[in-house]
PDB file of N, CA and C in Angstrom:
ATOM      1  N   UNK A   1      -4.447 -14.767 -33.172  1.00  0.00           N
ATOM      2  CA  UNK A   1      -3.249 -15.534 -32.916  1.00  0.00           C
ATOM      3  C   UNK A   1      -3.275 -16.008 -31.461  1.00  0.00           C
ATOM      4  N   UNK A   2      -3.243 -17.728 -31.787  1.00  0.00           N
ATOM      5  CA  UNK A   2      -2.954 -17.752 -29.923  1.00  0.00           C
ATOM      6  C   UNK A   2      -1.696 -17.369 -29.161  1.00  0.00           C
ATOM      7  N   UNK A   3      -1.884 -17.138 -27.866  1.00  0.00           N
ATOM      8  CA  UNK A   3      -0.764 -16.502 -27.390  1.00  0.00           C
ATOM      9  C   UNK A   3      -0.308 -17.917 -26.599  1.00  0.00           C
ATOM     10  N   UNK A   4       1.170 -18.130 -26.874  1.00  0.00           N
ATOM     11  CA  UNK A   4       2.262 -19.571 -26.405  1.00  0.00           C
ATOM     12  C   UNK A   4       2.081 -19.420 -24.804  1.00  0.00           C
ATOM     13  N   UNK A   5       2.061 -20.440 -23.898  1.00  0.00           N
ATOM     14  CA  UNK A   5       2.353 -20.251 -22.698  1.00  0.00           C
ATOM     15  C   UNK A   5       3.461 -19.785 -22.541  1.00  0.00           C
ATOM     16  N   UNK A   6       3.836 -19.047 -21.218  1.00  0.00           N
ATOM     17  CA  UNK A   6       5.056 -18.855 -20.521  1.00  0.00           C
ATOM     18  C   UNK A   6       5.214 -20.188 -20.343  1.00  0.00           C
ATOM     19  N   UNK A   7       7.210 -19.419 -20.115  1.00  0.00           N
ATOM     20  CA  UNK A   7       7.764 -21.036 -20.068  1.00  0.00           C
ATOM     21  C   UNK A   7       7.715 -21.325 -18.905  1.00  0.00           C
ATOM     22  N   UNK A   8       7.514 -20.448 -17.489  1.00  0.00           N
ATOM     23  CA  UNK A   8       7.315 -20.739 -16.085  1.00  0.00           C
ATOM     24  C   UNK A   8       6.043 -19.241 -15.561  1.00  0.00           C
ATOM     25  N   UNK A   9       5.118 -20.080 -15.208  1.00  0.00           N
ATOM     26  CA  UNK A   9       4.585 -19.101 -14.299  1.00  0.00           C
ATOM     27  C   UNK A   9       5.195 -18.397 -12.749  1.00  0.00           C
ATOM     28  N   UNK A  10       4.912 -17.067 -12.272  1.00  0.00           N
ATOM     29  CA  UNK A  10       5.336 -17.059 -11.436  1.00  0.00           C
ATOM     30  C   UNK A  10       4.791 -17.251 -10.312  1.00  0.00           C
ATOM     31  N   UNK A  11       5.926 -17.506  -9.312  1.00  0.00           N
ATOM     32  CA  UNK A  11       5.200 -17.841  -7.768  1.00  0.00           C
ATOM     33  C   UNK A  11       4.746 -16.351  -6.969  1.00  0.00           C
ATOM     34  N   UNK A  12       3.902 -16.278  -5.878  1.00  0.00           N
ATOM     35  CA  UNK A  12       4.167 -15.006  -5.104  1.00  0.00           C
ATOM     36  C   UNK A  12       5.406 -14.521  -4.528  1.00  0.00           C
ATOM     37  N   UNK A  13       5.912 -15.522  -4.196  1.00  0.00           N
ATOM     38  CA  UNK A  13       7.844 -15.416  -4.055  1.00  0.00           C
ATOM     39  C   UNK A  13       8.680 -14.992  -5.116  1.00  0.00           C
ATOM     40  N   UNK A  14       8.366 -15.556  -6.280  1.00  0.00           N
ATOM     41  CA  UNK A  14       9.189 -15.128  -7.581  1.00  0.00           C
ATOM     42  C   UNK A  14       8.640 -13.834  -8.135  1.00  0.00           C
ATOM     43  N   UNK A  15       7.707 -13.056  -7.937  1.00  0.00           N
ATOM     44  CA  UNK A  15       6.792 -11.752  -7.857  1.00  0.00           C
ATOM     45  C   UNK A  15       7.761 -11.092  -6.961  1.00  0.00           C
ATOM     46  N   UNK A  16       7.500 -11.598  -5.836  1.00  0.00           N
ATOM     47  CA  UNK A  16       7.956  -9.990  -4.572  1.00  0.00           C
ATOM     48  C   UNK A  16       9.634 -10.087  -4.547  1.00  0.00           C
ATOM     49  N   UNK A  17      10.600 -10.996  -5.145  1.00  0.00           N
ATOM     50  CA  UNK A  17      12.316 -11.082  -5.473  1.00  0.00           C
ATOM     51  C   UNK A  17      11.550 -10.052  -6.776  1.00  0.00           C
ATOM     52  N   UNK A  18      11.257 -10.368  -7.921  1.00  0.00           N
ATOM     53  CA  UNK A  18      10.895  -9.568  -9.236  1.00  0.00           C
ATOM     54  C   UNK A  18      11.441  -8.059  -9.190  1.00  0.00           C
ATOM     55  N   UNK A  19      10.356  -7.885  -8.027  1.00  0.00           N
ATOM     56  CA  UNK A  19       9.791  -6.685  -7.967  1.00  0.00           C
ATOM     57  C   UNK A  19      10.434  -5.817  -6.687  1.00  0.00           C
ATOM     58  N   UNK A  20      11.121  -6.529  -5.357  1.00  0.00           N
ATOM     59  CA  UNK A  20      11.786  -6.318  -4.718  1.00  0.00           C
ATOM     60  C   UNK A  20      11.056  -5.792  -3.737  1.00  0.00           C
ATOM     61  N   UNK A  21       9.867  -6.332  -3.665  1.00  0.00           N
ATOM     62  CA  UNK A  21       9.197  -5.642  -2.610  1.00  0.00           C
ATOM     63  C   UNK A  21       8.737  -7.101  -1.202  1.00  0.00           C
ATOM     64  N   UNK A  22       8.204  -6.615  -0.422  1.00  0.00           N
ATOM     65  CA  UNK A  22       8.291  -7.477   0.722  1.00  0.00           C
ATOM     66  C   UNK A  22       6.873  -8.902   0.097  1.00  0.00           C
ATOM     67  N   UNK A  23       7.159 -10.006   0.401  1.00  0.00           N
ATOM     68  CA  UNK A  23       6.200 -10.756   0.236  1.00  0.00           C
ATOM     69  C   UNK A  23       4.562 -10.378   0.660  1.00  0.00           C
ATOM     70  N   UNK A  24       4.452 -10.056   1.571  1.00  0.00           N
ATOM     71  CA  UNK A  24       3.301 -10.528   2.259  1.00  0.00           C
ATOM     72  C   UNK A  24       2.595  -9.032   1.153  1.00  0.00           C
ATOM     73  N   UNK A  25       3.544  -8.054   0.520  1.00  0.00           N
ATOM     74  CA  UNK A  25       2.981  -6.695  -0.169  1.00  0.00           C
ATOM     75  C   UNK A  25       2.240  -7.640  -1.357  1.00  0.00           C
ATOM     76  N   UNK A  26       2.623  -8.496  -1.900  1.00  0.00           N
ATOM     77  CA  UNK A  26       2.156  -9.194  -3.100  1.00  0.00           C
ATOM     78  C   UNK A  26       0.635  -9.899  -2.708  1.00  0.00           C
ATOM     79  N   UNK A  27       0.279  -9.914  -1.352  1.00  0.00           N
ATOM     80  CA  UNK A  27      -0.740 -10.845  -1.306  1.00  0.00           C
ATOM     81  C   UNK A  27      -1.765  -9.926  -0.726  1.00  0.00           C
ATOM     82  N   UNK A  28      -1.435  -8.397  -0.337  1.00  0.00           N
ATOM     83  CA  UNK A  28      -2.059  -7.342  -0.289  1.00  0.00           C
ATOM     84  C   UNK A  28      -2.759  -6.678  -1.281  1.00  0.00           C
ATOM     85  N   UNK A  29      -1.935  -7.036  -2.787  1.00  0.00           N
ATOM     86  CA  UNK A  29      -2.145  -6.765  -3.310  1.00  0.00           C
ATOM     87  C   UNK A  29      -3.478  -7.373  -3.924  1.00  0.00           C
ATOM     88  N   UNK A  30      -2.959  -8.784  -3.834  1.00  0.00           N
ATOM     89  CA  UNK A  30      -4.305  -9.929  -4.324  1.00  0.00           C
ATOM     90  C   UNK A  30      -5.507  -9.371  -3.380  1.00  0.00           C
ATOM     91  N   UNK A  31      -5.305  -9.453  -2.329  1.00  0.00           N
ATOM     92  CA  UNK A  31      -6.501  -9.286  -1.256  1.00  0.00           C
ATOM     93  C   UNK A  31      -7.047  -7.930  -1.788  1.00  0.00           C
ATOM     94  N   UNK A  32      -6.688  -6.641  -2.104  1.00  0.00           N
ATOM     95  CA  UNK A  32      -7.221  -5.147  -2.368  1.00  0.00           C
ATOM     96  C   UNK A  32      -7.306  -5.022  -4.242  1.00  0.00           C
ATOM     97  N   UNK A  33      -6.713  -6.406  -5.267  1.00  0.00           N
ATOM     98  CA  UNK A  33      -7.386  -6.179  -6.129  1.00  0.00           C
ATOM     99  C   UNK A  33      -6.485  -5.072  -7.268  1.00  0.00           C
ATOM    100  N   UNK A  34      -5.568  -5.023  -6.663  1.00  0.00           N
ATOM    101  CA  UNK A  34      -4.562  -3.465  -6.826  1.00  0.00           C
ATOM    102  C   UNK A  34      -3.025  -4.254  -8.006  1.00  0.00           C
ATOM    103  N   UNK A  35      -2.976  -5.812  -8.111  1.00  0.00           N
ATOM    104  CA  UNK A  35      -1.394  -5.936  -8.137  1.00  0.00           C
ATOM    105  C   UNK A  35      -1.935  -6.670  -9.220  1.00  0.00           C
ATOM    106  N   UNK A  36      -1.375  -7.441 -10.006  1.00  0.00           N
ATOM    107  CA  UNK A  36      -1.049  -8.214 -11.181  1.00  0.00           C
ATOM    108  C   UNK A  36      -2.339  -9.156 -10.818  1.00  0.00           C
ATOM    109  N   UNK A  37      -2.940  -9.745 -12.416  1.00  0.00           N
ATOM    110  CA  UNK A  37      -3.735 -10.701 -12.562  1.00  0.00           C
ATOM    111  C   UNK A  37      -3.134 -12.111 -11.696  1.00  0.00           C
ATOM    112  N   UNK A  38      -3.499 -12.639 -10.884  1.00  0.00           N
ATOM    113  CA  UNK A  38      -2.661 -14.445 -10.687  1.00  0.00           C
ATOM    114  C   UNK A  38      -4.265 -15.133 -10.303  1.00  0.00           C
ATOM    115  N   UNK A  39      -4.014 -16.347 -10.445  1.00  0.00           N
ATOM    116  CA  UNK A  39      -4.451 -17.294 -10.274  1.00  0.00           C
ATOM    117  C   UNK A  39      -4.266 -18.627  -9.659  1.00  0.00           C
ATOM    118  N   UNK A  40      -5.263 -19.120  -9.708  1.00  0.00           N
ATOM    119  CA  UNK A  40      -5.170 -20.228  -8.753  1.00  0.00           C
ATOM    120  C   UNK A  40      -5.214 -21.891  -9.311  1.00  0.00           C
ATOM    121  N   UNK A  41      -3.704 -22.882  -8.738  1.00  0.00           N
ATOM    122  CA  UNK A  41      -3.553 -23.858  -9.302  1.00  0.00           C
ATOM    123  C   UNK A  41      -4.155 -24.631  -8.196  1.00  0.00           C
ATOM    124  N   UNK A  42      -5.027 -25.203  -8.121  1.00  0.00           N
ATOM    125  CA  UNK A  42      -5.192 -25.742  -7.062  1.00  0.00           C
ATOM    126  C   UNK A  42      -5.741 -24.911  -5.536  1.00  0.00           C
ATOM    127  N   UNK A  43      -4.257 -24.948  -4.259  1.00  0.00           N
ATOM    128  CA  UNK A  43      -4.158 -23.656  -3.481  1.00  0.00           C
ATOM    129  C   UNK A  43      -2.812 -23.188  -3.803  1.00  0.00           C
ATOM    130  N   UNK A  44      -2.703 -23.369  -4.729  1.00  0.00           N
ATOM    131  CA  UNK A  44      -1.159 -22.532  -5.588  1.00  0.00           C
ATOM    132  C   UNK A  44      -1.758 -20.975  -6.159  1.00  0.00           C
ATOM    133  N   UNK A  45      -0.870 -19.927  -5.787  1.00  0.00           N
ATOM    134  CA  UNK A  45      -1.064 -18.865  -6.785  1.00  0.00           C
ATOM    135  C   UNK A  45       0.206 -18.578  -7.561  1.00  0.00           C
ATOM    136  N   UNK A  46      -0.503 -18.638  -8.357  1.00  0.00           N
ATOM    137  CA  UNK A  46       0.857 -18.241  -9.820  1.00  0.00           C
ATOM    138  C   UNK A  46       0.287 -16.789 -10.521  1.00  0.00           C
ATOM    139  N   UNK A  47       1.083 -16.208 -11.123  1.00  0.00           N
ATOM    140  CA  UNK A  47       1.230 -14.925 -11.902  1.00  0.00           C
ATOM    141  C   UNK A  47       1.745 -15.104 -13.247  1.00  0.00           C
ATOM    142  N   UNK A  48       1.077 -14.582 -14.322  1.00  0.00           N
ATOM    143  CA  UNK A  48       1.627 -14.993 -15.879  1.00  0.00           C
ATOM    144  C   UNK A  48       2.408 -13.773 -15.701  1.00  0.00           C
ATOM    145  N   UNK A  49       3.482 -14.195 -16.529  1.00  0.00           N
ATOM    146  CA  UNK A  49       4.491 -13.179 -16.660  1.00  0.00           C
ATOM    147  C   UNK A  49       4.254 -11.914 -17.358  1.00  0.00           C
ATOM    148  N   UNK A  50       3.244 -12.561 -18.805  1.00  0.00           N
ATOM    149  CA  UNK A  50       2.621 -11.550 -19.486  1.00  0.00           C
ATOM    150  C   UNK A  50       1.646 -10.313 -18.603  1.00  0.00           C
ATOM    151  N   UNK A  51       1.247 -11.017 -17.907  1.00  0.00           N
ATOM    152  CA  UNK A  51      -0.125  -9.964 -17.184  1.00  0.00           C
ATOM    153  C   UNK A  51       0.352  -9.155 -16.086  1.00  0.00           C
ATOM    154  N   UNK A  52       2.308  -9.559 -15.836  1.00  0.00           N
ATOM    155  CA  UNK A  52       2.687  -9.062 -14.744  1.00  0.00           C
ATOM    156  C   UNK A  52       3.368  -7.894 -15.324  1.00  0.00           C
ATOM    157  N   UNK A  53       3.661  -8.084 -16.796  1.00  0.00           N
ATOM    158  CA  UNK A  53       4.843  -6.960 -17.668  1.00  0.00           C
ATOM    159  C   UNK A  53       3.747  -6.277 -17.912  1.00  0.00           C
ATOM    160  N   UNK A  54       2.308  -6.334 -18.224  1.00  0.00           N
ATOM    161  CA  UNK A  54       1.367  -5.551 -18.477  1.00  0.00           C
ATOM    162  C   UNK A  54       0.927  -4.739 -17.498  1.00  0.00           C
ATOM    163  N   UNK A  55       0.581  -5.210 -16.124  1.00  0.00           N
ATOM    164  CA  UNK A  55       0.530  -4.293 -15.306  1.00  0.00           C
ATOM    165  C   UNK A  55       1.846  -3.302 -14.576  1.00  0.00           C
ATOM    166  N   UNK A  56       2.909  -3.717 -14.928  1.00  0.00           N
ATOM    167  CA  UNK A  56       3.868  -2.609 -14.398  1.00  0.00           C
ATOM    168  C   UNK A  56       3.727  -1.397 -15.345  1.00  0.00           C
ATOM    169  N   UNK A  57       3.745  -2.330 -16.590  1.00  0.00           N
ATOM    170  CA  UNK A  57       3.808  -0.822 -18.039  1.00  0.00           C
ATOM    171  C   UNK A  57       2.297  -0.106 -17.662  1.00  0.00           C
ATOM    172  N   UNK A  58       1.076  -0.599 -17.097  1.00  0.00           N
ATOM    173  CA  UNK A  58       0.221   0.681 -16.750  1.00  0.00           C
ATOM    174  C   UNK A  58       0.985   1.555 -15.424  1.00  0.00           C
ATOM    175  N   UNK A  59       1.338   0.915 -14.637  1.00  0.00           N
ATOM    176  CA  UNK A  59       1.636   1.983 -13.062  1.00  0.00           C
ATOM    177  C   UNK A  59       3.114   2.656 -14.027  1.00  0.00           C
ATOM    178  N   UNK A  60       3.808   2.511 -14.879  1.00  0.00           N
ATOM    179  CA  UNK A  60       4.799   3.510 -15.239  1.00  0.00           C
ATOM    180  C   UNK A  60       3.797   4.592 -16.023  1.00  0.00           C
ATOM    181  N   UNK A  61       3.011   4.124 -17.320  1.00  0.00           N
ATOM    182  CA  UNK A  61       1.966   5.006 -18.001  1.00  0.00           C
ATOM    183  C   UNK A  61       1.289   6.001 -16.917  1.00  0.00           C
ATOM    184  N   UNK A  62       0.662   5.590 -15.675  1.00  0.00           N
ATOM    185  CA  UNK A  62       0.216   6.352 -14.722  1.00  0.00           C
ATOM    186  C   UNK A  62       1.382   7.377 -14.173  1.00  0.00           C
ATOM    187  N   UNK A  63       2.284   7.061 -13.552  1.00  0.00           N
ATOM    188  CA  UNK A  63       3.432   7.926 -13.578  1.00  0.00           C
ATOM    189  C   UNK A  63       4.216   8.879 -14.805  1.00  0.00           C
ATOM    190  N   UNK A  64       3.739   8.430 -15.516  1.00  0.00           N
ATOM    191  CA  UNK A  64       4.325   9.323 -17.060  1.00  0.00           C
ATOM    192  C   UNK A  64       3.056  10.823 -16.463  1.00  0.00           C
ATOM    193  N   UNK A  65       1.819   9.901 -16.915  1.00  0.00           N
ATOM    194  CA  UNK A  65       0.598  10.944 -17.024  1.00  0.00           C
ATOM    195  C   UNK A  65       0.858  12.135 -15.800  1.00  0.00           C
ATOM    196  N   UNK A  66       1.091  11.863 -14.663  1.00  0.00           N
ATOM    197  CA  UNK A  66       1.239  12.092 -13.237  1.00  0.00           C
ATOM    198  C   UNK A  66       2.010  13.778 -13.521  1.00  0.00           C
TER     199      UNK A  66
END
């Protein structure tokens, strides 16, 4: 089954409001490899929403295990 686009990708801004953490933490994240799948539009980075709900539900699974 193909999977529908999101109806908006997110920005690194619309990530670190999300998530409530400081901006520049979101691009730390990109740089160390550690934070949500995003990609690149151009020199745009966007985040699928899907790959962003997927990686929080592992860091809670890690905290369950913990």
């Amino acid at each position: 089954m193909a999977r529908a686009l999101p109806e908006r990708y997110l920005t690194p801004v619309d990530l670190a409001d999300l998530l409530g953490v400081p901006l520049e933490t979101v691009y730390q994240w990109r740089r160390k490899l550690t934070g949500p799948k995003g990609f690149r539009v151009g020199v745009h980075l966007r985040f699928d929403p899907e790959d962003v709900r997927t990686w929080v539900a592992s860091l809670m699974d890690k905290e369950a295990a913990a």
